[in-house]
C-alpha atoms as a PDB file:
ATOM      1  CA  UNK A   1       0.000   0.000   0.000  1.00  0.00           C
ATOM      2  CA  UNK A   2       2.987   2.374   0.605  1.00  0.00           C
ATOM      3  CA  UNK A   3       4.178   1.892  -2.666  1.00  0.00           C
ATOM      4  CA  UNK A   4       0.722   3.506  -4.358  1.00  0.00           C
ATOM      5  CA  UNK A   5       1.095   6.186  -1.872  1.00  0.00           C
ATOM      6  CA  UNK A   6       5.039   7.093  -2.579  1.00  0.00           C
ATOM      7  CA  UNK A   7       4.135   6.863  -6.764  1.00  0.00           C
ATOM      8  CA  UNK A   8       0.704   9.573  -5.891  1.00  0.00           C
ATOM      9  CA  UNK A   9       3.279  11.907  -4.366  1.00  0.00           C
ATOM     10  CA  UNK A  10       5.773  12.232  -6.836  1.00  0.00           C
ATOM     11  CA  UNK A  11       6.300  15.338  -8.686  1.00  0.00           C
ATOM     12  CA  UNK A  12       4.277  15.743 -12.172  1.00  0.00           C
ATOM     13  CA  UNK A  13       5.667  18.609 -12.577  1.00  0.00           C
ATOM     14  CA  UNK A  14       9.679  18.041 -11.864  1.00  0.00           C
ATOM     15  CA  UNK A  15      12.446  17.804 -14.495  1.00  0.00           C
ATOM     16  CA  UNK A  16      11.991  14.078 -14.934  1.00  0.00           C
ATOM     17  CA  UNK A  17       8.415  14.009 -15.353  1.00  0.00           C
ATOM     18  CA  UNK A  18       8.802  16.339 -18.490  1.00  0.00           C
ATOM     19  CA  UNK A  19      11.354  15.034 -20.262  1.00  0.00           C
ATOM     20  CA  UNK A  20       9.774  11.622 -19.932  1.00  0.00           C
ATOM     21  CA  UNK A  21       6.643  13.778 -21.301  1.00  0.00           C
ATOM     22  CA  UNK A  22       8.921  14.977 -23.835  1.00  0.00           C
ATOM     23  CA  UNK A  23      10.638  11.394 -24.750  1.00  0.00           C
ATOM     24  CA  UNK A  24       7.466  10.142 -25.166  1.00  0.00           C
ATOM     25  CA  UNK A  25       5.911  12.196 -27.741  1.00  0.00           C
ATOM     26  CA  UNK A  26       9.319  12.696 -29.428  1.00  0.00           C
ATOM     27  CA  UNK A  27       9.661   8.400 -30.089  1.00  0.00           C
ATOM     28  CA  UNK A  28       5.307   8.512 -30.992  1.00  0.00           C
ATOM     29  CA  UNK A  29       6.219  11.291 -33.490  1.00  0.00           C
ATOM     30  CA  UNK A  30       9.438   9.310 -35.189  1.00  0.00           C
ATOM     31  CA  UNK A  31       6.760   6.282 -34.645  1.00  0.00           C
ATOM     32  CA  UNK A  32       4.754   7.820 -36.821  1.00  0.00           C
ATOM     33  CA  UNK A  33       6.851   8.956 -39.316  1.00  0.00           C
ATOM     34  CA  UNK A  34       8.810   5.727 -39.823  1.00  0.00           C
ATOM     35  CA  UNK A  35       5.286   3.878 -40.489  1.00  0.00           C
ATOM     36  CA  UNK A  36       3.933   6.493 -42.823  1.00  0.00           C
ATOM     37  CA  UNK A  37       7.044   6.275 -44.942  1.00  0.00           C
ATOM     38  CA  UNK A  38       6.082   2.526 -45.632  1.00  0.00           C
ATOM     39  CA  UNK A  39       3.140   3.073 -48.028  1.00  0.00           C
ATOM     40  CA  UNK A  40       5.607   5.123 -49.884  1.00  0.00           C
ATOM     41  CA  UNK A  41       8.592   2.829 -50.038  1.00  0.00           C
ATOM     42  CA  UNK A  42       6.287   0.048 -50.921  1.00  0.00           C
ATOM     43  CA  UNK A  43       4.600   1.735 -53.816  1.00  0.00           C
ATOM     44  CA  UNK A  44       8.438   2.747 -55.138  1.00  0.00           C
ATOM     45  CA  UNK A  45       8.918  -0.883 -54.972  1.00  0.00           C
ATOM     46  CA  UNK A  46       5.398  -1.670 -56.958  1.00  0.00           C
ATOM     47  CA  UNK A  47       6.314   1.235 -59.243  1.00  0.00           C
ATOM     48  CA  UNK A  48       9.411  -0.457 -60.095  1.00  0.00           C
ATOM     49  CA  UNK A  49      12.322   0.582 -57.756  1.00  0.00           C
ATOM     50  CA  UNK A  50      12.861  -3.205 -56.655  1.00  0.00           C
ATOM     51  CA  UNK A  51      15.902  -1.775 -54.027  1.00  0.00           C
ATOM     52  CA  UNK A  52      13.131  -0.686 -52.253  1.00  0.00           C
ATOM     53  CA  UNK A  53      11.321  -3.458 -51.191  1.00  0.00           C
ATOM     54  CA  UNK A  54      14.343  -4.085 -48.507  1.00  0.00           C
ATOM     55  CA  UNK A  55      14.557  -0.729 -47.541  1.00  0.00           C
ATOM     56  CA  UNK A  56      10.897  -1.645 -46.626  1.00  0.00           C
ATOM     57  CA  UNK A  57      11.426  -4.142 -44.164  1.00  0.00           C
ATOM     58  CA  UNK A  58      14.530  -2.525 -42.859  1.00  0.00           C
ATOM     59  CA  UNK A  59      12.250   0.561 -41.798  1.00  0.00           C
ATOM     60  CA  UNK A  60       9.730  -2.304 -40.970  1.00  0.00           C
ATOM     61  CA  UNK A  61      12.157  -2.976 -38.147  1.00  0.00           C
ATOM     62  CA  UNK A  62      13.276   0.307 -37.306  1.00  0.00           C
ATOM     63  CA  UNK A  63       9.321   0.543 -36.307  1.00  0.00           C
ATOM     64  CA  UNK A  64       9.218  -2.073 -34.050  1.00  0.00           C
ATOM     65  CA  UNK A  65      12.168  -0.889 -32.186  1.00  0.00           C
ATOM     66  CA  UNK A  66      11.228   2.444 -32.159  1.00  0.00           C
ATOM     67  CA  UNK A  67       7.817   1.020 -30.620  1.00  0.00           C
ATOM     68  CA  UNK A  68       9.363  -1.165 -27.911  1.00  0.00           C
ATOM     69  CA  UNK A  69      11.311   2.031 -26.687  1.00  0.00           C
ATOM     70  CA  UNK A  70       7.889   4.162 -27.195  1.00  0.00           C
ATOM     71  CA  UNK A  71       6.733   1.489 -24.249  1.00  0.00           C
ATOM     72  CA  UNK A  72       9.962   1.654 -22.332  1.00  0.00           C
ATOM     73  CA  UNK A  73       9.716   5.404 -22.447  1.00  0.00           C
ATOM     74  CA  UNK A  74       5.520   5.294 -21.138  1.00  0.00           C
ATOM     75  CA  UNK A  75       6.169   2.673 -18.346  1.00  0.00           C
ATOM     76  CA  UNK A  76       8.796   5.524 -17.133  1.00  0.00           C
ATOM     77  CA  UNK A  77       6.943   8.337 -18.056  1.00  0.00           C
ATOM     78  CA  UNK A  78       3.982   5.894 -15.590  1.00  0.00           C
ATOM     79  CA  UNK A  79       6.320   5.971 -12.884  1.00  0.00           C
ATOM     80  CA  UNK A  80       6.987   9.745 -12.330  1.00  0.00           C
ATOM     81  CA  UNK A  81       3.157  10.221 -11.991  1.00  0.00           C
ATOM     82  CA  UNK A  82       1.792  10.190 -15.833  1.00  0.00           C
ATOM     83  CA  UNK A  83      -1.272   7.978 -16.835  1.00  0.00           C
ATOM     84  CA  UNK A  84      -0.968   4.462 -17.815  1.00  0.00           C
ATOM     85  CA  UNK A  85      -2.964   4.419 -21.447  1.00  0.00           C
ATOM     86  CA  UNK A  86       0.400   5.021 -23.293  1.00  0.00           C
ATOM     87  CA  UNK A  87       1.828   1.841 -22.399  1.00  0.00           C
ATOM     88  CA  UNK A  88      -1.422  -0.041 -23.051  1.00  0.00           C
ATOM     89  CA  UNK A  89      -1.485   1.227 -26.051  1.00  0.00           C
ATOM     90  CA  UNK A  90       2.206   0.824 -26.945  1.00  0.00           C
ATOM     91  CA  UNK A  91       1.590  -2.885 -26.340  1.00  0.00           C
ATOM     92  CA  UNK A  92      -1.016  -3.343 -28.744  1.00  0.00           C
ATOM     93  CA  UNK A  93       0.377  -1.591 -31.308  1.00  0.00           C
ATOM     94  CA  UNK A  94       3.720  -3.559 -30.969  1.00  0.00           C
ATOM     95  CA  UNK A  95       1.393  -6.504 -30.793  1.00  0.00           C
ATOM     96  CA  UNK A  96      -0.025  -5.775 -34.364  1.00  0.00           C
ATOM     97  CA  UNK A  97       3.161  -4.612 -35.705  1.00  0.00           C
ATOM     98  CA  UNK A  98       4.553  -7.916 -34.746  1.00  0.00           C
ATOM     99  CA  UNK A  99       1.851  -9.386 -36.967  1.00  0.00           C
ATOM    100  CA  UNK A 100       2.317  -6.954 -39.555  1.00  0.00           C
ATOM    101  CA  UNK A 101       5.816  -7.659 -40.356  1.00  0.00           C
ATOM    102  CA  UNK A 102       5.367 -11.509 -39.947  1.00  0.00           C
ATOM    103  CA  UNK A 103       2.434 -10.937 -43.061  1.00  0.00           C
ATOM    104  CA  UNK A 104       4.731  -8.695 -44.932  1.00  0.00           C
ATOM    105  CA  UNK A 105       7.805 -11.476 -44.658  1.00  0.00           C
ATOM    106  CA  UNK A 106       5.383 -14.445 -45.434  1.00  0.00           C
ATOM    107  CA  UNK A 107       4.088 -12.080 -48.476  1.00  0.00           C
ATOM    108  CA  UNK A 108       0.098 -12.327 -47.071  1.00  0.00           C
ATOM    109  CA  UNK A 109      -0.872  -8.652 -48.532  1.00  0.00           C
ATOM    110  CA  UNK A 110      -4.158  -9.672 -48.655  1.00  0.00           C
ATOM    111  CA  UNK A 111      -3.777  -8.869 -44.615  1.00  0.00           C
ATOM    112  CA  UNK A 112      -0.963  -7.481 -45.138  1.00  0.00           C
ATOM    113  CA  UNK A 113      -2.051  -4.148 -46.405  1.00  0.00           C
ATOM    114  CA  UNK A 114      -5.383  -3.122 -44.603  1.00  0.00           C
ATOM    115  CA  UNK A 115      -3.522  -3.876 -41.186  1.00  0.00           C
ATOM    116  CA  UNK A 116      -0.620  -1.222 -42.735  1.00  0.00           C
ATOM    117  CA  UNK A 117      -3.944   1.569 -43.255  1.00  0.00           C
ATOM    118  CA  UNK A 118      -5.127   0.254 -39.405  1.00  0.00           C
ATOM    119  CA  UNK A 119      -1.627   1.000 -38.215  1.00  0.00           C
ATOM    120  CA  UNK A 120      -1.696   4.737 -39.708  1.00  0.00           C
ATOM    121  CA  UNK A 121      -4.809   5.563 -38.387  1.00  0.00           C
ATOM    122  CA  UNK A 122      -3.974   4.082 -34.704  1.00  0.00           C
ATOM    123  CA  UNK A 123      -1.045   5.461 -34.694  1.00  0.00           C
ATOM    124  CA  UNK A 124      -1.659   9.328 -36.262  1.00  0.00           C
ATOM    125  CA  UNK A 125      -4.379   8.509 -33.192  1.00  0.00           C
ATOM    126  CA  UNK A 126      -2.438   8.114 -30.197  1.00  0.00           C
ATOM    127  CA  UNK A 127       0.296  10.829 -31.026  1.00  0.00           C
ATOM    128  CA  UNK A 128      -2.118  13.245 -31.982  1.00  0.00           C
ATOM    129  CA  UNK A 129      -3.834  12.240 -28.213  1.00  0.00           C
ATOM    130  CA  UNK A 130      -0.308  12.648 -26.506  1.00  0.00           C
ATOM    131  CA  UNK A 131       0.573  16.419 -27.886  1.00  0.00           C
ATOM    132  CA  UNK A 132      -3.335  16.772 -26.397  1.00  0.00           C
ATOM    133  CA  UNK A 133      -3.464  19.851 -23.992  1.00  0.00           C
ATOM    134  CA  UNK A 134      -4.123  18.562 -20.811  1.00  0.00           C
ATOM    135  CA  UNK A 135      -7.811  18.871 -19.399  1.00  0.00           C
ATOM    136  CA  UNK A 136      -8.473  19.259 -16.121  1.00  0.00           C
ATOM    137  CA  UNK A 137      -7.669  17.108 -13.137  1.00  0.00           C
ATOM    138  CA  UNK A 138     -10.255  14.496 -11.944  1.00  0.00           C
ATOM    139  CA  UNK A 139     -11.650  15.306  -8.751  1.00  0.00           C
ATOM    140  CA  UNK A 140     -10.964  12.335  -5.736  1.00  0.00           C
ATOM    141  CA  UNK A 141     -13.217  11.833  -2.989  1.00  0.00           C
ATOM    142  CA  UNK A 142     -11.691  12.489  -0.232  1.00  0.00           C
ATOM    143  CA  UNK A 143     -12.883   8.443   1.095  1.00  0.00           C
ATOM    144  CA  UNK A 144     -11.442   7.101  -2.035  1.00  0.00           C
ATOM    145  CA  UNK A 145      -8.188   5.264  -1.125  1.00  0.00           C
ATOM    146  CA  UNK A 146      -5.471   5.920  -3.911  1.00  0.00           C
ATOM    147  CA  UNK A 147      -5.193   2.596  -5.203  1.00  0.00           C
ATOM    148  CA  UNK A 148      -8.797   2.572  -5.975  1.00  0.00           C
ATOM    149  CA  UNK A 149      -8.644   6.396  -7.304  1.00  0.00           C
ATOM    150  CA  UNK A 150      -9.671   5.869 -11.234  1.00  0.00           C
ATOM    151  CA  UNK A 151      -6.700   6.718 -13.139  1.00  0.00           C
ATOM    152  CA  UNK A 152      -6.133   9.784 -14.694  1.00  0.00           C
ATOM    153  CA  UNK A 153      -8.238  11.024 -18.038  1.00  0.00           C
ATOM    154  CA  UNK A 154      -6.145  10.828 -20.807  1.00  0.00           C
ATOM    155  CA  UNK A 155      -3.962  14.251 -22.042  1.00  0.00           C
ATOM    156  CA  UNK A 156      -1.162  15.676 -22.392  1.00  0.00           C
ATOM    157  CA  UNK A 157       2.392  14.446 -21.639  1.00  0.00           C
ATOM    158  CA  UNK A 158       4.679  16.571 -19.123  1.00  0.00           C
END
């Protein structure tokens, strides 16, 4: 029970908290940008440029390490006092990234492709929710025991 009480006291607004705020959005945004170059090197490749195809799934694996640090980066950004959505949402996304690049090795682009568009439109989702300005601070009862507080609404980082 101490331990819930120690990580409610910490300091959102310290040093650590925002450049953990700042880490965070910074690996979303390169997140981002690393999967909405794949559309475009895959249709070079379809258009012709063959090279590109492995440049492709070399960027294909720059975005699944890039999205395993986006979750290292939320679980610390979790322990200096932020909310816990970004690193449920990191794991999903790895999760279906994982499947992604294990359809685009096998060559299934019947699945392939749509879960590429899904991945877009989660991901232009989440970073566009962590640049968010915040909104205001739920209200705890002042009965309500920390660990059973309800966690924090989702907004900005640092």
């Amino acid at each position: 029970m101490e331990k819930h009480a120690a990580e409610s006291t910490l300091p959102r607004g310290g040093k650590s908290f925002r450049a953990a705020g700042w880490t965070l959005r910074s690996l979303a945004v390169a997140h981002l940008l690393a999967v909405l170059a794949q559309p475009v090197l895959a249709g070079r490749f379809l258009s012709g440029d063959y090279a590109m195809l492995q440049f492709h799934r070399l960027v294909g694996t720059a975005v699944l390490i890039i999205s395993g640090l986006q979750i290292v980066a939320a679980a610390v950004y979790r322990r200096l006092g932020g909310p816990a959505w970004p690193i449920r949402a990191g794991a999903r996304i790895l999760a279906v990234e994982g499947l992604q690049f294990y359809l685009g090795l096998h060559r299934v682009l019947g699945l392939h492709i749509p879960v590429g568009v899904l991945l877009v439109v989660w991901l232009v989702h989440l970073t566009r929710r962590l640049w968010q300005p915040p909104g205001p601070a739920p209200e705890q009862a002042p009965e309500q025991a920390p660990e059973q507080a309800p966690e924090q609404a989702p907004g900005p980082i640092g």
